[in-house]
Every structure is written in structure tokens, then in C-alpha cells.
PDB file of N, CA and C in Angstrom:
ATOM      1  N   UNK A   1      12.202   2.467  37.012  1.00  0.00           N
ATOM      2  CA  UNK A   1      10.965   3.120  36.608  1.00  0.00           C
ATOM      3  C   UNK A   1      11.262   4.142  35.529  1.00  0.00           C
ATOM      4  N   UNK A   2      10.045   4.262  34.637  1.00  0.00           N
ATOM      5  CA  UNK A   2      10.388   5.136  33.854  1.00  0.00           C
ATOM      6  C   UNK A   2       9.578   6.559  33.754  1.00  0.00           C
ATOM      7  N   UNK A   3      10.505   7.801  33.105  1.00  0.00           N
ATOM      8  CA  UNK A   3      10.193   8.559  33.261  1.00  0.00           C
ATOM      9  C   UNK A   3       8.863   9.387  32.529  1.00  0.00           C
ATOM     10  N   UNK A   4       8.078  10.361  32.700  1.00  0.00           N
ATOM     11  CA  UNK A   4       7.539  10.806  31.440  1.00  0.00           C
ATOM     12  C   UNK A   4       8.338  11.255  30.748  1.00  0.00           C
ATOM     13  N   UNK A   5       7.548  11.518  29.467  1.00  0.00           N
ATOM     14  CA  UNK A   5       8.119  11.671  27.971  1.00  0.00           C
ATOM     15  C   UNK A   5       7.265  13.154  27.903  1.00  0.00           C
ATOM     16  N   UNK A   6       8.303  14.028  27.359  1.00  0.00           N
ATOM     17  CA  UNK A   6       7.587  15.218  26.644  1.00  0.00           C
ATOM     18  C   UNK A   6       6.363  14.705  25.442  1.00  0.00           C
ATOM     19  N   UNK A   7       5.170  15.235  25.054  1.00  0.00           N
ATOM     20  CA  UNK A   7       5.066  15.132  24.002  1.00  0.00           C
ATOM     21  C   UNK A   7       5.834  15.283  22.845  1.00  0.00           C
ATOM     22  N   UNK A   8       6.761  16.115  22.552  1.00  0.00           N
ATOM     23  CA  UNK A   8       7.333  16.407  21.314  1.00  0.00           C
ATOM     24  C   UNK A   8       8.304  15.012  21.552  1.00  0.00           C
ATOM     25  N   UNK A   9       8.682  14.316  22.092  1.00  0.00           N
ATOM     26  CA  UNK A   9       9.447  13.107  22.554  1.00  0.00           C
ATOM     27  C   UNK A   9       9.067  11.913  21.753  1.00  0.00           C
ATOM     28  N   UNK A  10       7.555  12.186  22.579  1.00  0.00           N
ATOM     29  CA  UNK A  10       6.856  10.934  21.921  1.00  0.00           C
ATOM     30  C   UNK A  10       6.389  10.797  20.711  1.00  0.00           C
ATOM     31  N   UNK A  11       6.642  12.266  20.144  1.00  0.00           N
ATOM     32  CA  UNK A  11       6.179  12.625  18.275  1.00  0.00           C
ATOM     33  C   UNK A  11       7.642  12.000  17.676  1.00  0.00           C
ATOM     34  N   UNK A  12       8.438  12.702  18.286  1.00  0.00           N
ATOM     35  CA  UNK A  12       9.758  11.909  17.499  1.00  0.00           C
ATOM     36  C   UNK A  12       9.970  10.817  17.705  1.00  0.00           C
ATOM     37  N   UNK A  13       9.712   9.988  18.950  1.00  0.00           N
ATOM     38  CA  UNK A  13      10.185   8.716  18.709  1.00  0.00           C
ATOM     39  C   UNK A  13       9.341   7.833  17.884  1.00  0.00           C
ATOM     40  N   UNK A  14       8.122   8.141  17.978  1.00  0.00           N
ATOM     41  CA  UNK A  14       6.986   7.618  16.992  1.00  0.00           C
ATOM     42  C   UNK A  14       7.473   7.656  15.573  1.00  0.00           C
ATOM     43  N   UNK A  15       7.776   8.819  15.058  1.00  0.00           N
ATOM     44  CA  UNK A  15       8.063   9.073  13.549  1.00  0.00           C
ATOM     45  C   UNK A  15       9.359   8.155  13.392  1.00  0.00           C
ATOM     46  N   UNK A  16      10.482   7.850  13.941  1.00  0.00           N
ATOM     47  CA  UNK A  16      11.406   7.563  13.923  1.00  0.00           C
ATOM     48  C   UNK A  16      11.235   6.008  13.769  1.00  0.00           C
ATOM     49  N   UNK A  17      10.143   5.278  14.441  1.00  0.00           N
ATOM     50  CA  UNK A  17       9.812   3.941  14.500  1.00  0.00           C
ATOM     51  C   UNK A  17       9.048   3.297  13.674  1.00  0.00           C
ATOM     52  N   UNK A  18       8.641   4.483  12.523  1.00  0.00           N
ATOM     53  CA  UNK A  18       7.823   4.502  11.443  1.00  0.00           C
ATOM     54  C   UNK A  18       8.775   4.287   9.878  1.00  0.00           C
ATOM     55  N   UNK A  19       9.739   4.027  10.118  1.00  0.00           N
ATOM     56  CA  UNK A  19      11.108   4.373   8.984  1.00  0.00           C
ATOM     57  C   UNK A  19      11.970   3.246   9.470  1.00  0.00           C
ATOM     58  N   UNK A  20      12.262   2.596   8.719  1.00  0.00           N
ATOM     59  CA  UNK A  20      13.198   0.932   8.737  1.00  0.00           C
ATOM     60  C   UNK A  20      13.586   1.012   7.942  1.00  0.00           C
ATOM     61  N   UNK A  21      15.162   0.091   7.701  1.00  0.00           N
ATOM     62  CA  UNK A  21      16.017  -0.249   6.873  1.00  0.00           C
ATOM     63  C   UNK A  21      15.376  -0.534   5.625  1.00  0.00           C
ATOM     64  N   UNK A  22      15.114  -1.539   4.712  1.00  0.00           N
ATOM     65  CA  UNK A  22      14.702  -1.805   3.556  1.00  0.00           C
ATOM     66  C   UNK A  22      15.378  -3.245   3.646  1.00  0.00           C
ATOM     67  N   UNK A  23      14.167  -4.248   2.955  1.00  0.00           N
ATOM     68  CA  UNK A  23      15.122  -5.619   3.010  1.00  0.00           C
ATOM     69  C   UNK A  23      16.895  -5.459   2.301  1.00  0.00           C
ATOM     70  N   UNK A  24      17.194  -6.484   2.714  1.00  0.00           N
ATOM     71  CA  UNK A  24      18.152  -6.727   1.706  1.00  0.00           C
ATOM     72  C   UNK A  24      18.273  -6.959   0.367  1.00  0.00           C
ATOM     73  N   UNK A  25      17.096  -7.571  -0.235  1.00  0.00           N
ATOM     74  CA  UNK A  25      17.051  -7.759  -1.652  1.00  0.00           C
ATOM     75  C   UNK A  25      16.446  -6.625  -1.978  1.00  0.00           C
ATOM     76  N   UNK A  26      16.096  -5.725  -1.971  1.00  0.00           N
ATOM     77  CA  UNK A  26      15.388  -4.074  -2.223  1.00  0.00           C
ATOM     78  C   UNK A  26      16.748  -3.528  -2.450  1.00  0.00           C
ATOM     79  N   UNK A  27      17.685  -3.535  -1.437  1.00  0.00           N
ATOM     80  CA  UNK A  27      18.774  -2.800  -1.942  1.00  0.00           C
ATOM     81  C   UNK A  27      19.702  -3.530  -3.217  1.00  0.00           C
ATOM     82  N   UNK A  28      19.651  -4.337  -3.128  1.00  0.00           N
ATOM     83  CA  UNK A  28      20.240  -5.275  -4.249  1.00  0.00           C
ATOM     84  C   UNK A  28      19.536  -5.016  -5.551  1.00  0.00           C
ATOM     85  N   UNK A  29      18.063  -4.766  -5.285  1.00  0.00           N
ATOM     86  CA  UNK A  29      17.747  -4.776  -6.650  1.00  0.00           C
ATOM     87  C   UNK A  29      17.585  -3.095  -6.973  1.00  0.00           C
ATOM     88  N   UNK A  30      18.460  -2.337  -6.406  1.00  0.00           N
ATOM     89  CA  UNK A  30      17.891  -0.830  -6.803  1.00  0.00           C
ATOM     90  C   UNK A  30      19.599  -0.789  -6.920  1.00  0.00           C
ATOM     91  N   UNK A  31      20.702  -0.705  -6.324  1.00  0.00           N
ATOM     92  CA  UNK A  31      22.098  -1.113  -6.451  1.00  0.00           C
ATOM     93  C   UNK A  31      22.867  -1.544  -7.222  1.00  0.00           C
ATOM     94  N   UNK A  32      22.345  -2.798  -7.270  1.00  0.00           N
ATOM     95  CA  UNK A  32      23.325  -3.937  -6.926  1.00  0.00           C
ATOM     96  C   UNK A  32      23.833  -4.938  -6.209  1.00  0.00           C
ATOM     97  N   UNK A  33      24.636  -5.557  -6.975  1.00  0.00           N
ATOM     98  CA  UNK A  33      25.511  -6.373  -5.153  1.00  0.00           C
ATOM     99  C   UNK A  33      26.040  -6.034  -4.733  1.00  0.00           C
ATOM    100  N   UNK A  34      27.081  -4.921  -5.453  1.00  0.00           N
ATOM    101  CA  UNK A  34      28.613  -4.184  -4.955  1.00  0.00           C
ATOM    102  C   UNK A  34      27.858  -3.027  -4.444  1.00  0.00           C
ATOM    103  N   UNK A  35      27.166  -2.278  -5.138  1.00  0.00           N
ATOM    104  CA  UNK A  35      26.865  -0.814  -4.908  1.00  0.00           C
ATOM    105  C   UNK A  35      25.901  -1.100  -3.158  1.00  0.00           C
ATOM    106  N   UNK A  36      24.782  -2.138  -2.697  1.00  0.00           N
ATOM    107  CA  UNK A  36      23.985  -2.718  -1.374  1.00  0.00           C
ATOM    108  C   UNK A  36      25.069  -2.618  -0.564  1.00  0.00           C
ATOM    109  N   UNK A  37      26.566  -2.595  -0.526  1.00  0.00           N
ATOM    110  CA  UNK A  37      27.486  -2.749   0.725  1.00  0.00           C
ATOM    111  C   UNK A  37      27.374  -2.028   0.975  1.00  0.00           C
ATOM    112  N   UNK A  38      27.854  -1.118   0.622  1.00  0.00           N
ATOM    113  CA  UNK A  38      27.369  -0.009   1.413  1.00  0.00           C
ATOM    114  C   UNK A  38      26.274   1.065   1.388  1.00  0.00           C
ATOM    115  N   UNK A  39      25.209   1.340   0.752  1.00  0.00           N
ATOM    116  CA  UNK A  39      24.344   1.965   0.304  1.00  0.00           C
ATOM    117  C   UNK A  39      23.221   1.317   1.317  1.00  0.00           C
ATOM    118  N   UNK A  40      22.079   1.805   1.746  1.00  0.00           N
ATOM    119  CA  UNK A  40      20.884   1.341   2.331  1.00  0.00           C
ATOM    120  C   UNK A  40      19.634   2.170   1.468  1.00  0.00           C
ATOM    121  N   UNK A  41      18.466   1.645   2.051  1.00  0.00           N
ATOM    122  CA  UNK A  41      17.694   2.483   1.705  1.00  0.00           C
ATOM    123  C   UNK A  41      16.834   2.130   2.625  1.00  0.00           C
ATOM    124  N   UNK A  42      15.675   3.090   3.050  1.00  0.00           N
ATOM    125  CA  UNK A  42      14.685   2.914   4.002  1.00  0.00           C
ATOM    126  C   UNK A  42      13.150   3.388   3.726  1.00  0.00           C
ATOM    127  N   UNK A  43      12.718   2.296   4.045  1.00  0.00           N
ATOM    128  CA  UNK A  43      11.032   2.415   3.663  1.00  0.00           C
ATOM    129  C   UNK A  43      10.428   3.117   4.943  1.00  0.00           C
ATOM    130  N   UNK A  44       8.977   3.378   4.739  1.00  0.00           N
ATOM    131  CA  UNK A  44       8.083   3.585   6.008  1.00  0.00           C
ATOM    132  C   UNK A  44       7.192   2.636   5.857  1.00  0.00           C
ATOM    133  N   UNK A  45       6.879   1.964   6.847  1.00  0.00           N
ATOM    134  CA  UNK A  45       5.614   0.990   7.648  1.00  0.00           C
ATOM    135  C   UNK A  45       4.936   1.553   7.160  1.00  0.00           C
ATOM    136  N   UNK A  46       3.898  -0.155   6.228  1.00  0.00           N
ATOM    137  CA  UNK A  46       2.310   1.025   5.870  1.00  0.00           C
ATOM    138  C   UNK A  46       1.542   1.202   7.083  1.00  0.00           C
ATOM    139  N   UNK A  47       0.431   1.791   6.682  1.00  0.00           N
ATOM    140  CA  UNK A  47       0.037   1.644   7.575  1.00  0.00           C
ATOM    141  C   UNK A  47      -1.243   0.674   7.755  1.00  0.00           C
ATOM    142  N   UNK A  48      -1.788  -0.150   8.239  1.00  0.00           N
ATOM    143  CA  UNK A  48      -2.368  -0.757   7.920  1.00  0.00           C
ATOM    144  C   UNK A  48      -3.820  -0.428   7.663  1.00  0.00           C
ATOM    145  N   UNK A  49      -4.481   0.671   8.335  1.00  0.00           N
ATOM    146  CA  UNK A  49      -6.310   1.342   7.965  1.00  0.00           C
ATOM    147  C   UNK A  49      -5.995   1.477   6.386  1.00  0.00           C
ATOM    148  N   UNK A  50      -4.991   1.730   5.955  1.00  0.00           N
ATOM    149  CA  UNK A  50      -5.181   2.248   4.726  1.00  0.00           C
ATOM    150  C   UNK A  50      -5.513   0.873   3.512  1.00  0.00           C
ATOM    151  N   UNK A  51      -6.195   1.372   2.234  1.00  0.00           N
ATOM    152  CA  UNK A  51      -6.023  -0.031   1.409  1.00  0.00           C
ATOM    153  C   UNK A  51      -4.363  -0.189   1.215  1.00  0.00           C
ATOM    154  N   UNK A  52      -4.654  -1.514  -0.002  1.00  0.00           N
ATOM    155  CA  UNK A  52      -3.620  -1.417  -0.420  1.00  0.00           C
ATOM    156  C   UNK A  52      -3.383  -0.602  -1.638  1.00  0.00           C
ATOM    157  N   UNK A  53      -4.017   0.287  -1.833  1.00  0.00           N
ATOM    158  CA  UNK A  53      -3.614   0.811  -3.046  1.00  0.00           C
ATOM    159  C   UNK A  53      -3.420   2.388  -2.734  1.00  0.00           C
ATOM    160  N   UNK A  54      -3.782   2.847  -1.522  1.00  0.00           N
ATOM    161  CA  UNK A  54      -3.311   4.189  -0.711  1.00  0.00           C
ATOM    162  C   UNK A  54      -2.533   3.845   0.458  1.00  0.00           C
ATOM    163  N   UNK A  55      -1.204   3.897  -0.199  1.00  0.00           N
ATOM    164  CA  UNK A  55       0.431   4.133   0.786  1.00  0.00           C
ATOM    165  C   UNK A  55       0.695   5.707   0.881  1.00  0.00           C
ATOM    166  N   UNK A  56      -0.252   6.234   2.111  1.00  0.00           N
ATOM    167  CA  UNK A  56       0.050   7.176   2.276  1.00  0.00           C
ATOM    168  C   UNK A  56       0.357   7.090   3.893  1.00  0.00           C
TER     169      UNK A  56
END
């Protein structure tokens, strides 16, 4: 069973689940091929209410 979650818990894990890696070809094309080994980059999930032309 699981436990409750503080609110401030559930603010961070939320924000945290909102922020992902970046494809692989995103890093390739901001990089490179050599420089993507090790380098990442990470987007945020749009969100979807929003259009597409407000990524906020």
C-alpha cells in the first residue's frame, strides 16, 4: 500500500514528469554525432489546452 504524499511531493514530482530527455535526432541536430554522446538536452511536454502556437 501506498503512502500519502506531502503536497510539496506531489508539486515536485509533477514538475519533474513534465521535463524528458529530447529525441535523439534533436540532439544530433543541435550537436552533432560526436558532440549527442554525450551531451543531452531536455524538452517540456506541451501541454495540450494550449494551441499550437502558445508553448507555454
Amino acid at each position: 500500500m501506498s503512502r500519502n504524499k506531502t503536497g510539496g511531493k506531489k508539486l515536485r514530482l509533477a514538475a519533474l514528469s513534465k521535463i524528458r530527455p529530447a529525441p535523439r535526432w534533436a540532439d544530433i541536430k543541435k550537436f552533432s554525432l560526436k558532440g549527442a554522446r554525450s551531451r543531452r538536452i531536455r524538452i517540456t511536454v506541451p501541454k495540450w489546452r494550449r494551441g499550437k502556437n502558445l508553448r507555454v
